[in-house]
N, C-alpha and C. Protein backbone atom coordinates (compact mmCIF):
# COMPACT_ATOMS: atom_id res chain seq x y z
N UNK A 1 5.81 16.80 4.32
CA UNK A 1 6.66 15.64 4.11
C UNK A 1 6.25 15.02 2.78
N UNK A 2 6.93 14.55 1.73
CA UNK A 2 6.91 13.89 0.57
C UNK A 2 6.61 12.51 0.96
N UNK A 3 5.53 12.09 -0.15
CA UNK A 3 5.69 10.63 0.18
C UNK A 3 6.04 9.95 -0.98
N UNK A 4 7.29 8.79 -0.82
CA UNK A 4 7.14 8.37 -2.29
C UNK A 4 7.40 6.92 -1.66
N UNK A 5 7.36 6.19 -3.30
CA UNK A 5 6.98 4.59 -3.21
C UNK A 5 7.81 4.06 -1.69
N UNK A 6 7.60 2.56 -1.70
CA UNK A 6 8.38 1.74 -0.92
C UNK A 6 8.84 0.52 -1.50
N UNK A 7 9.85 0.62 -1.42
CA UNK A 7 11.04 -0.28 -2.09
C UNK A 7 12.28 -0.87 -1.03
N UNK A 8 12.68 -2.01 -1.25
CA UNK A 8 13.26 -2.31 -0.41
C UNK A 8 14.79 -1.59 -0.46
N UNK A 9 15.22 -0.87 -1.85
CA UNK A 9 16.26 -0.20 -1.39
C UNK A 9 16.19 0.87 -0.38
N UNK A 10 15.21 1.66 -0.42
CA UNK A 10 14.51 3.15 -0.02
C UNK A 10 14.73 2.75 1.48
N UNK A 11 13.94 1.47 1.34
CA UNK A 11 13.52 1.41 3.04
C UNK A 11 14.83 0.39 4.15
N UNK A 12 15.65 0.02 3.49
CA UNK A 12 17.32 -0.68 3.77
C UNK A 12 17.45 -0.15 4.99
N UNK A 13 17.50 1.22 5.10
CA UNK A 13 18.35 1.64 6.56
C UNK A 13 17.55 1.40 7.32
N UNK A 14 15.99 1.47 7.31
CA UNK A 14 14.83 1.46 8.45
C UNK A 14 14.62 0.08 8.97
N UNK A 15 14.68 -1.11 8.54
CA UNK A 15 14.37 -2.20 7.87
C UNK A 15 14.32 -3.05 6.59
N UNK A 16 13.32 -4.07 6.92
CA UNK A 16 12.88 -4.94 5.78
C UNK A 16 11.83 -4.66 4.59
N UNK A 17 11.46 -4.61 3.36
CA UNK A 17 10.54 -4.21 3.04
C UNK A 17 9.88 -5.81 2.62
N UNK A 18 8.57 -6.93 3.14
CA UNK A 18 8.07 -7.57 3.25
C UNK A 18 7.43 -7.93 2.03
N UNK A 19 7.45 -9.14 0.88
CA UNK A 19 6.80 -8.73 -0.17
C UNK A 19 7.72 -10.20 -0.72
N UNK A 20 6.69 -10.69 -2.17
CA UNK A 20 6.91 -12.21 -2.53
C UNK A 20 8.13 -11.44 -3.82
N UNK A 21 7.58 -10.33 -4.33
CA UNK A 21 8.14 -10.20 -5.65
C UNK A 21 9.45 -10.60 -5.41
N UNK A 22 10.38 -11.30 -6.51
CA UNK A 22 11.82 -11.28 -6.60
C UNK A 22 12.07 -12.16 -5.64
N UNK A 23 11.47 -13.03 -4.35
CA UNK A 23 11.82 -14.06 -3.93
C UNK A 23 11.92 -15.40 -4.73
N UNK A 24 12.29 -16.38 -3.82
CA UNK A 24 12.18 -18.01 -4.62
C UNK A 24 10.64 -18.47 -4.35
N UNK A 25 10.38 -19.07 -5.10
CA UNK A 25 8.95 -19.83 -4.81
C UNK A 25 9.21 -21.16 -4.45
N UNK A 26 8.78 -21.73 -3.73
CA UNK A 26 9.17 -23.15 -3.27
C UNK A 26 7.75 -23.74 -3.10
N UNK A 27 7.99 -24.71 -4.00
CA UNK A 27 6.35 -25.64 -4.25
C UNK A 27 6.29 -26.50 -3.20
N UNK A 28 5.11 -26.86 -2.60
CA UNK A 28 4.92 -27.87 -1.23
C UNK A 28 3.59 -27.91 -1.45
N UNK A 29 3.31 -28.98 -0.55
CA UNK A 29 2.17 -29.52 -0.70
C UNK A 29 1.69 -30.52 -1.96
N UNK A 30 2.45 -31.15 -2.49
CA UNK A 30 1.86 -31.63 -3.34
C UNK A 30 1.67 -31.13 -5.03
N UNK A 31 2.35 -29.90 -4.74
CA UNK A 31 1.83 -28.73 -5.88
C UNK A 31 1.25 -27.89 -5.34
N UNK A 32 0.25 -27.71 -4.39
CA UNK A 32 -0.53 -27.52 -4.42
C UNK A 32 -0.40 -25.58 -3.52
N UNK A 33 0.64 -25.40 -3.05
CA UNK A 33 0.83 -24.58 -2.51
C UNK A 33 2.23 -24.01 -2.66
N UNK A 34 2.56 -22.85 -2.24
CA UNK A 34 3.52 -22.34 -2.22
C UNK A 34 4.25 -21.27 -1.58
N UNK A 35 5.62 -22.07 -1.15
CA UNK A 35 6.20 -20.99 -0.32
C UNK A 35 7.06 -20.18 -0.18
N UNK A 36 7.08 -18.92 0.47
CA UNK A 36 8.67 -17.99 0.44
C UNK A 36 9.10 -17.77 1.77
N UNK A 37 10.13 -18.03 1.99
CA UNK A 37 11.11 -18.28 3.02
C UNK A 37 11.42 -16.47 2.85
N UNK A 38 12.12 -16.67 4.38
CA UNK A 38 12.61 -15.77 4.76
C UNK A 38 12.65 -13.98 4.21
N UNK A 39 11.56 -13.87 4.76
CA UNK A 39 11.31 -12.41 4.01
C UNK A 39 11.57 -11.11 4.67
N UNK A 40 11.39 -11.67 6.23
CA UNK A 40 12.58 -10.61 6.94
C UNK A 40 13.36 -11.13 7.86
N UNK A 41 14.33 -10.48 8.65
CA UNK A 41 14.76 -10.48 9.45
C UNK A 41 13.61 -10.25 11.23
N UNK A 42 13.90 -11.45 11.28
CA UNK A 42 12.64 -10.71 13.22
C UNK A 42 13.70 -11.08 14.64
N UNK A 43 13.63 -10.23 15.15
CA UNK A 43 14.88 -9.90 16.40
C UNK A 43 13.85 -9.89 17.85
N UNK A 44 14.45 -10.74 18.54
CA UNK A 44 14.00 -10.63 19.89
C UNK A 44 15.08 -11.05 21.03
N UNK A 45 15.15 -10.00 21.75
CA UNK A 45 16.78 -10.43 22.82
C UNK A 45 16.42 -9.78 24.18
N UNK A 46 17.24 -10.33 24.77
CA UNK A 46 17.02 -10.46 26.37
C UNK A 46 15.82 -10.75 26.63
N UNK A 47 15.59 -11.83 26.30
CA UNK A 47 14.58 -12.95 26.99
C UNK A 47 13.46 -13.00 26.57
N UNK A 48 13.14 -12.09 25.28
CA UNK A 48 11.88 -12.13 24.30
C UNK A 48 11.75 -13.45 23.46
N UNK A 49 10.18 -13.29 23.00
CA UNK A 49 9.71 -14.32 22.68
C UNK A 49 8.88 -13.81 20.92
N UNK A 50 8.73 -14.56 20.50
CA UNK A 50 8.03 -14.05 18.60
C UNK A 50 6.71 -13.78 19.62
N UNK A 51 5.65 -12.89 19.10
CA UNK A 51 3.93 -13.03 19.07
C UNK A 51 3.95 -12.83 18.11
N UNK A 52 2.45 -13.56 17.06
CA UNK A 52 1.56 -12.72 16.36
C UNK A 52 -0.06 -12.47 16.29
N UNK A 53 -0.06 -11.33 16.15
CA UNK A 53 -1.14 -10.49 16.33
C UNK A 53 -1.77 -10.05 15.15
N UNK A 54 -3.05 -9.73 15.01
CA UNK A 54 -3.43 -8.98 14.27
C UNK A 54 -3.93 -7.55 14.66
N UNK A 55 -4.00 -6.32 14.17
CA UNK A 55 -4.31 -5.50 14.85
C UNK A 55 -5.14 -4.45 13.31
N UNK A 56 -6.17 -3.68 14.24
CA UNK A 56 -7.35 -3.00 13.30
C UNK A 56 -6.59 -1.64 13.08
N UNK A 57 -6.98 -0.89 12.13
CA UNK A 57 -6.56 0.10 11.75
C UNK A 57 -7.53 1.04 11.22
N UNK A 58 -8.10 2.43 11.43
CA UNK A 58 -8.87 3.63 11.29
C UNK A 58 -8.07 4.33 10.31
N UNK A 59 -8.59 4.91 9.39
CA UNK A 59 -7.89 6.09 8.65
C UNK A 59 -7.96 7.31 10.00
N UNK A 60 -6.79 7.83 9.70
CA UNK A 60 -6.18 9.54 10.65
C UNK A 60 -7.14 10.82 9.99
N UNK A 61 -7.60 11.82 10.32
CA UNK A 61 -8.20 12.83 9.27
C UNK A 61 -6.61 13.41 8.81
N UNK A 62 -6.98 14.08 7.44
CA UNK A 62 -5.73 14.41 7.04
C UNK A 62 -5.73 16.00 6.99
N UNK A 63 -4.50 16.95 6.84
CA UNK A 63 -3.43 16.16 6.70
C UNK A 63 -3.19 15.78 8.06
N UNK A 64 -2.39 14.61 8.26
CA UNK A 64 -1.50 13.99 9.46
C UNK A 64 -0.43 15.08 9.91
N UNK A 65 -0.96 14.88 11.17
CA UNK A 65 0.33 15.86 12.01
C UNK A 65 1.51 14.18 12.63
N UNK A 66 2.33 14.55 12.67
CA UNK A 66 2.90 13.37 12.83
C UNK A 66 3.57 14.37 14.27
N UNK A 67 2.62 13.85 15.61
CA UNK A 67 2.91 14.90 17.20
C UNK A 67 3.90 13.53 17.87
N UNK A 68 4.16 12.26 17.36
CA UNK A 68 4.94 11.35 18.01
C UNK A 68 5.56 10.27 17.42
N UNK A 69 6.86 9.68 18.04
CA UNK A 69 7.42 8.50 17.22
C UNK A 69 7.29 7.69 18.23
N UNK A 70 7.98 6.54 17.76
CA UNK A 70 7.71 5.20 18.77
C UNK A 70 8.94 4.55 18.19
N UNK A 71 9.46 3.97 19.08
CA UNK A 71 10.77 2.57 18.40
C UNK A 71 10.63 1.47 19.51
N UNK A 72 11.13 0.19 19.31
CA UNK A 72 11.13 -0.74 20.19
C UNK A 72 12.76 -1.44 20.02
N UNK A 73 13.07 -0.85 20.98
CA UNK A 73 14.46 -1.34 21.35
C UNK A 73 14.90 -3.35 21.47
N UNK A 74 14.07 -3.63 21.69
CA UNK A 74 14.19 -4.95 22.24
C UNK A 74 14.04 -6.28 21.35
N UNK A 75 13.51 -5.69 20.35
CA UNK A 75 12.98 -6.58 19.26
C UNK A 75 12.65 -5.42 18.12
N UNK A 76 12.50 -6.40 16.43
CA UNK A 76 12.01 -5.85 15.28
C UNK A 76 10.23 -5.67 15.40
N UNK A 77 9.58 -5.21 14.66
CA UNK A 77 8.21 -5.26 14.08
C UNK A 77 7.71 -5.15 12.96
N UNK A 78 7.23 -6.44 12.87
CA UNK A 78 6.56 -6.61 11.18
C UNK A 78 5.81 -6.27 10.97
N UNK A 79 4.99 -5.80 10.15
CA UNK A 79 3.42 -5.48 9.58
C UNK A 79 3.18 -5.88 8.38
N UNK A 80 2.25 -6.47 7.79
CA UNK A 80 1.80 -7.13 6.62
C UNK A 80 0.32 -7.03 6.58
N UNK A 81 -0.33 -6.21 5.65
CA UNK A 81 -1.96 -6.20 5.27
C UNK A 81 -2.19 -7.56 5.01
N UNK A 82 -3.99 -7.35 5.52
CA UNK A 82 -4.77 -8.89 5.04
C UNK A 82 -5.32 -8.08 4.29
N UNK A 83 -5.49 -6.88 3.64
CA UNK A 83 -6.47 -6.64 2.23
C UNK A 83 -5.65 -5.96 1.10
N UNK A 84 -5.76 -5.82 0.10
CA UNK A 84 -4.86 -4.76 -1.53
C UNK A 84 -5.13 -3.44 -1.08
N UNK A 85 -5.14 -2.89 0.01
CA UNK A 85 -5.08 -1.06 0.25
C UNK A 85 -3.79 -0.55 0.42
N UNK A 86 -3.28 0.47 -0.37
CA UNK A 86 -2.38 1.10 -0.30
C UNK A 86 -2.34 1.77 1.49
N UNK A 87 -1.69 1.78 2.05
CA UNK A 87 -1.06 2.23 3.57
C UNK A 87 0.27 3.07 3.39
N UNK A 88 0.64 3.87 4.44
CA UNK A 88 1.83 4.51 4.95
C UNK A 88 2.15 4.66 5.75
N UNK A 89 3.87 4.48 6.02
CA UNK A 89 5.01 4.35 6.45
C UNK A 89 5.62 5.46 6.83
N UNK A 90 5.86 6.17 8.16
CA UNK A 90 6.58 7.19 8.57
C UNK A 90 7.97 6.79 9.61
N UNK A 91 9.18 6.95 8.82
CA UNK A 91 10.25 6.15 9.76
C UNK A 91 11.55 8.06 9.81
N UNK A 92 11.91 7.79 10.55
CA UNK A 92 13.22 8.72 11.01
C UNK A 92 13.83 8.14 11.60
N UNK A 93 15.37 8.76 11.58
CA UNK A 93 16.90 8.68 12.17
C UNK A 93 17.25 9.22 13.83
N UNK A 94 16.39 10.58 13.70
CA UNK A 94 16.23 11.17 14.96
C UNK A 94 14.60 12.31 14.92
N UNK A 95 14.13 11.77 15.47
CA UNK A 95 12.99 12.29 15.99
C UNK A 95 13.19 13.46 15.79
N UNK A 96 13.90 14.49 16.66
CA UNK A 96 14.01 15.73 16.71
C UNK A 96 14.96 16.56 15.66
N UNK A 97 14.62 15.88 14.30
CA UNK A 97 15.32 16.35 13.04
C UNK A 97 14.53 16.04 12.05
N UNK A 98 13.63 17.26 11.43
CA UNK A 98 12.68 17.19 10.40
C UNK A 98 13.16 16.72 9.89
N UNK A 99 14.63 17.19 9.41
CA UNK A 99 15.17 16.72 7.73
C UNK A 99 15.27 15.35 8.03
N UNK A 100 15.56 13.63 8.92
CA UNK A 100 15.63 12.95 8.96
C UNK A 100 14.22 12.18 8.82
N UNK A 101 13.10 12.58 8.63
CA UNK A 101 11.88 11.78 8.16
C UNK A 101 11.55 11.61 6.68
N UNK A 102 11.21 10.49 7.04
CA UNK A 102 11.00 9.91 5.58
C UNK A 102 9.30 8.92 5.46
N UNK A 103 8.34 9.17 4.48
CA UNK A 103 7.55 8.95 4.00
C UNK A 103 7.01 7.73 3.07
N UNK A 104 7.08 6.77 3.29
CA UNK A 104 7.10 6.10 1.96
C UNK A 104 4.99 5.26 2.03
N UNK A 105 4.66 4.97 0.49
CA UNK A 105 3.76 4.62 0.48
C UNK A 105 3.68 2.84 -0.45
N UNK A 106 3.03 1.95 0.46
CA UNK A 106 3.42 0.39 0.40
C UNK A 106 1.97 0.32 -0.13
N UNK A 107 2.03 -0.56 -1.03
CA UNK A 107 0.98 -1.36 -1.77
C UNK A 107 0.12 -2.19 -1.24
N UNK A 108 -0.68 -2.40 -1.31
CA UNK A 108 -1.77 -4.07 -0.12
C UNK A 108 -0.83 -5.19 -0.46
N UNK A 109 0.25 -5.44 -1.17
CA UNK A 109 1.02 -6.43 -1.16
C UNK A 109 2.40 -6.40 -0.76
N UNK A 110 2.76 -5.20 0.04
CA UNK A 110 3.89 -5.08 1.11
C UNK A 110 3.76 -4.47 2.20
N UNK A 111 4.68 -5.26 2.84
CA UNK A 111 4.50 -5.43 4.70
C UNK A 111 6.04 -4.66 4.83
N UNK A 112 6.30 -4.18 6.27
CA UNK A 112 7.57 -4.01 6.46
C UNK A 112 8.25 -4.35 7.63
N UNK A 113 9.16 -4.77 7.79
CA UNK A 113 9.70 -5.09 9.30
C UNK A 113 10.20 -4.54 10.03
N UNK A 114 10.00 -3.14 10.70
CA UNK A 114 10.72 -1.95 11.77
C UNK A 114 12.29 -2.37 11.93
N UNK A 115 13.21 -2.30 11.66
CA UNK A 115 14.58 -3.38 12.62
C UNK A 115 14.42 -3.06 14.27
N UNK A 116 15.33 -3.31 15.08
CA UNK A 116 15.52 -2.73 16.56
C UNK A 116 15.90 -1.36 16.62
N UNK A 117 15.05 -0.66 17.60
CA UNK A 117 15.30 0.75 17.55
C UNK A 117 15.11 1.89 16.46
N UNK A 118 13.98 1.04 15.68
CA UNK A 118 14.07 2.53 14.55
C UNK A 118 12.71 3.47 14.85
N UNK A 119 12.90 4.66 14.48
CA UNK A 119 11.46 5.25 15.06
C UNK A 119 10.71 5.02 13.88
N UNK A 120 9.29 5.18 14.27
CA UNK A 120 8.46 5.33 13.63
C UNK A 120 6.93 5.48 13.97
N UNK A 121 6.18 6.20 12.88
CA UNK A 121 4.82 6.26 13.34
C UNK A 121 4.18 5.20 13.69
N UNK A 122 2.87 4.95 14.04
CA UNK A 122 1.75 4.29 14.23
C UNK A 122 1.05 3.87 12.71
N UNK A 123 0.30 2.57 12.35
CA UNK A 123 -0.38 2.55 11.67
C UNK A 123 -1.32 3.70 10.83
N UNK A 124 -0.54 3.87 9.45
CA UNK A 124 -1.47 4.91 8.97
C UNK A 124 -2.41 4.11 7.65
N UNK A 125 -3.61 4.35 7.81
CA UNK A 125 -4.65 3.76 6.67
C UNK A 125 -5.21 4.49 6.20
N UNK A 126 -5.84 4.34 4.88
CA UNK A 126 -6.65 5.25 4.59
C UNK A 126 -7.80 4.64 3.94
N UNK A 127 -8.06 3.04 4.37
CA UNK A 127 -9.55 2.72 4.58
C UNK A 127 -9.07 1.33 5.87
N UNK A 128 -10.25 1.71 6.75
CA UNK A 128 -10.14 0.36 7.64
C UNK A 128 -9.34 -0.83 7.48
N UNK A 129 -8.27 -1.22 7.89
CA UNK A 129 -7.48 -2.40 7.43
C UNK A 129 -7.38 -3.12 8.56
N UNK A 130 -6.37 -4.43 8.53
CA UNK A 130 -6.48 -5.07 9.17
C UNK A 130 -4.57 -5.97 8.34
N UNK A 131 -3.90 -6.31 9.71
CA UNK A 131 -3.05 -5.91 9.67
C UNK A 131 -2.40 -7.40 10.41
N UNK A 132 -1.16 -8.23 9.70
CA UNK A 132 -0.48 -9.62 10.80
C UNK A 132 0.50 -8.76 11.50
N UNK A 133 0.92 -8.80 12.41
CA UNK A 133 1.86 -8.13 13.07
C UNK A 133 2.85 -9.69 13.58
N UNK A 134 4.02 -9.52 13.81
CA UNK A 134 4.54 -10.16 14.55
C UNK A 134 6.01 -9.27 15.03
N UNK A 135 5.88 -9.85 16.49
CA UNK A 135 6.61 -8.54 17.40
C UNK A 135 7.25 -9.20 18.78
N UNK A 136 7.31 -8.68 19.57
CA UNK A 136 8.45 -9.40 20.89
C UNK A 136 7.58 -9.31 21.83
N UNK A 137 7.35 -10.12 22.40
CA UNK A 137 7.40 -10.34 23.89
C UNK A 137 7.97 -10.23 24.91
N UNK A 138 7.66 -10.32 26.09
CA UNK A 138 8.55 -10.45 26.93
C UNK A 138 9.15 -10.08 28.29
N UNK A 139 10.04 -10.21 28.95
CA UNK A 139 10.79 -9.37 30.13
C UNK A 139 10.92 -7.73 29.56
N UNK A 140 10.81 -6.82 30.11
CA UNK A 140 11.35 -5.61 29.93
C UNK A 140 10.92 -4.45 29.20
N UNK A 141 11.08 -3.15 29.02
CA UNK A 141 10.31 -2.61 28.16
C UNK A 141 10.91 -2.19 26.73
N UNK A 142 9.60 -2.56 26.00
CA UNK A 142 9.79 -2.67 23.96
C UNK A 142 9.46 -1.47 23.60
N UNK A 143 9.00 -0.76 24.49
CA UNK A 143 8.23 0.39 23.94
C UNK A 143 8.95 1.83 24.04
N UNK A 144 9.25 2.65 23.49
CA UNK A 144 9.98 4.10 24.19
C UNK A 144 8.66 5.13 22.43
N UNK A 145 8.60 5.92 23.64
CA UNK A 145 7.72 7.17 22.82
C UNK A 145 7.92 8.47 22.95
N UNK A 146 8.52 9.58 21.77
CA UNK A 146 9.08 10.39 21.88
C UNK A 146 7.83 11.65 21.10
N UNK A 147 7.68 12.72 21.73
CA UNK A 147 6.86 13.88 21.63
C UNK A 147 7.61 14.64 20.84
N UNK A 148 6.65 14.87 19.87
CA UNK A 148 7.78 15.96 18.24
C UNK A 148 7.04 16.84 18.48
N UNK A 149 7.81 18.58 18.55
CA UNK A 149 7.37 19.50 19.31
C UNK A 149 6.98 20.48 17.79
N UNK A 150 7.24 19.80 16.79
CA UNK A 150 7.29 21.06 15.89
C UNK A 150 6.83 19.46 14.46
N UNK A 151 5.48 19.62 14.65
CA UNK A 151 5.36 18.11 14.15
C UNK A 151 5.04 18.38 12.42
N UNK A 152 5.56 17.49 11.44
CA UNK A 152 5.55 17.60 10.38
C UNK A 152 4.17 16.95 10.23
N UNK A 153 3.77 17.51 8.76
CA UNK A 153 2.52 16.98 8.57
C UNK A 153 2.75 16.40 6.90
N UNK A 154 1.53 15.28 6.70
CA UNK A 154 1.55 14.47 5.56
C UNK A 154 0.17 15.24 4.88
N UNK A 155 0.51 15.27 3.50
CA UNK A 155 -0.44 15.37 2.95
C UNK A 155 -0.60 14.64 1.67
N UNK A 156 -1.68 13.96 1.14
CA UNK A 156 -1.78 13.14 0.32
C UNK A 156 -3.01 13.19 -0.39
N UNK A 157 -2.96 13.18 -1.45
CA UNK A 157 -3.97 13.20 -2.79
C UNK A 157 -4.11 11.95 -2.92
């Protein structure tokens, strides 16, 4: 699988791509601080609620076999680094269609927001990170996990 940058055009169909560049800055505090509004879209329905979480992250040995996807029907999922390490992004259309995966690699200064229902891998790092999540709660199940029988693999320099 190719990996190339992450950009918010690239990443449009999957989601949000999370990130200050090219927003408004809005001064508060006095001066003293500053803020950016609305940087993604976050979805929670039938009776969900926002959480946020932080969650730890291990580098994978490489190359990555990518043996499963994950989507959450019920709500979006954000991810945003607390450190400058480059991370990656594994999203597809249909699981069981190599040609529909796509690769992209995000900077320590972009996060991305899953929309509802899109697949995708698990946290990939490639030094210990640490990670804001915000995600759904709730009645019902967010979770569906699908087994790739013929699993593509990442490789990265």
């Amino acid at each position: 699988m190719i990996v190339t940058p992450l950009t918010r055009d690239s990443f449009s169909p999957f989601g949000d791509v999370i990130e200050i560049q090219g927003t408004t800055k809005i001064s508060i505090n006095q001066g003293y601080a500053t803020r950016f509004d609305d940087l993604c879209k976050v979805e929670a329905i039938d009776g969900g609620k926002i959480k946020i979480s932080i969650f730890e992250a291990i580098p994978r040995p490489l190359p990555i076999s990518i043996e499963l996807m994950e989507r959450h029907p019920l709500g979006s999922q954000a991810f945003y680094p607390l450190q400058m390490e480059d991370w990656l992004i594994v999203v597809c259309t249909d699981p069981h269609d190599a040609k529909s995966f796509r690769c992209f690699r995000a900077s320590g200064n972009q996060g991305v927001n899953y929309a509802r229902n899109i697949w995708h891998y698990p946290l990939l790092v490639f030094k210990p990170s640490r990670f804001i999540v915000v995600d759904r709660k709730g009645p019902g199940n967010n979770l569906e996990e699908v087994a790739i029988a013929t699993a593509p693999q990442i490789f990265v320099n």
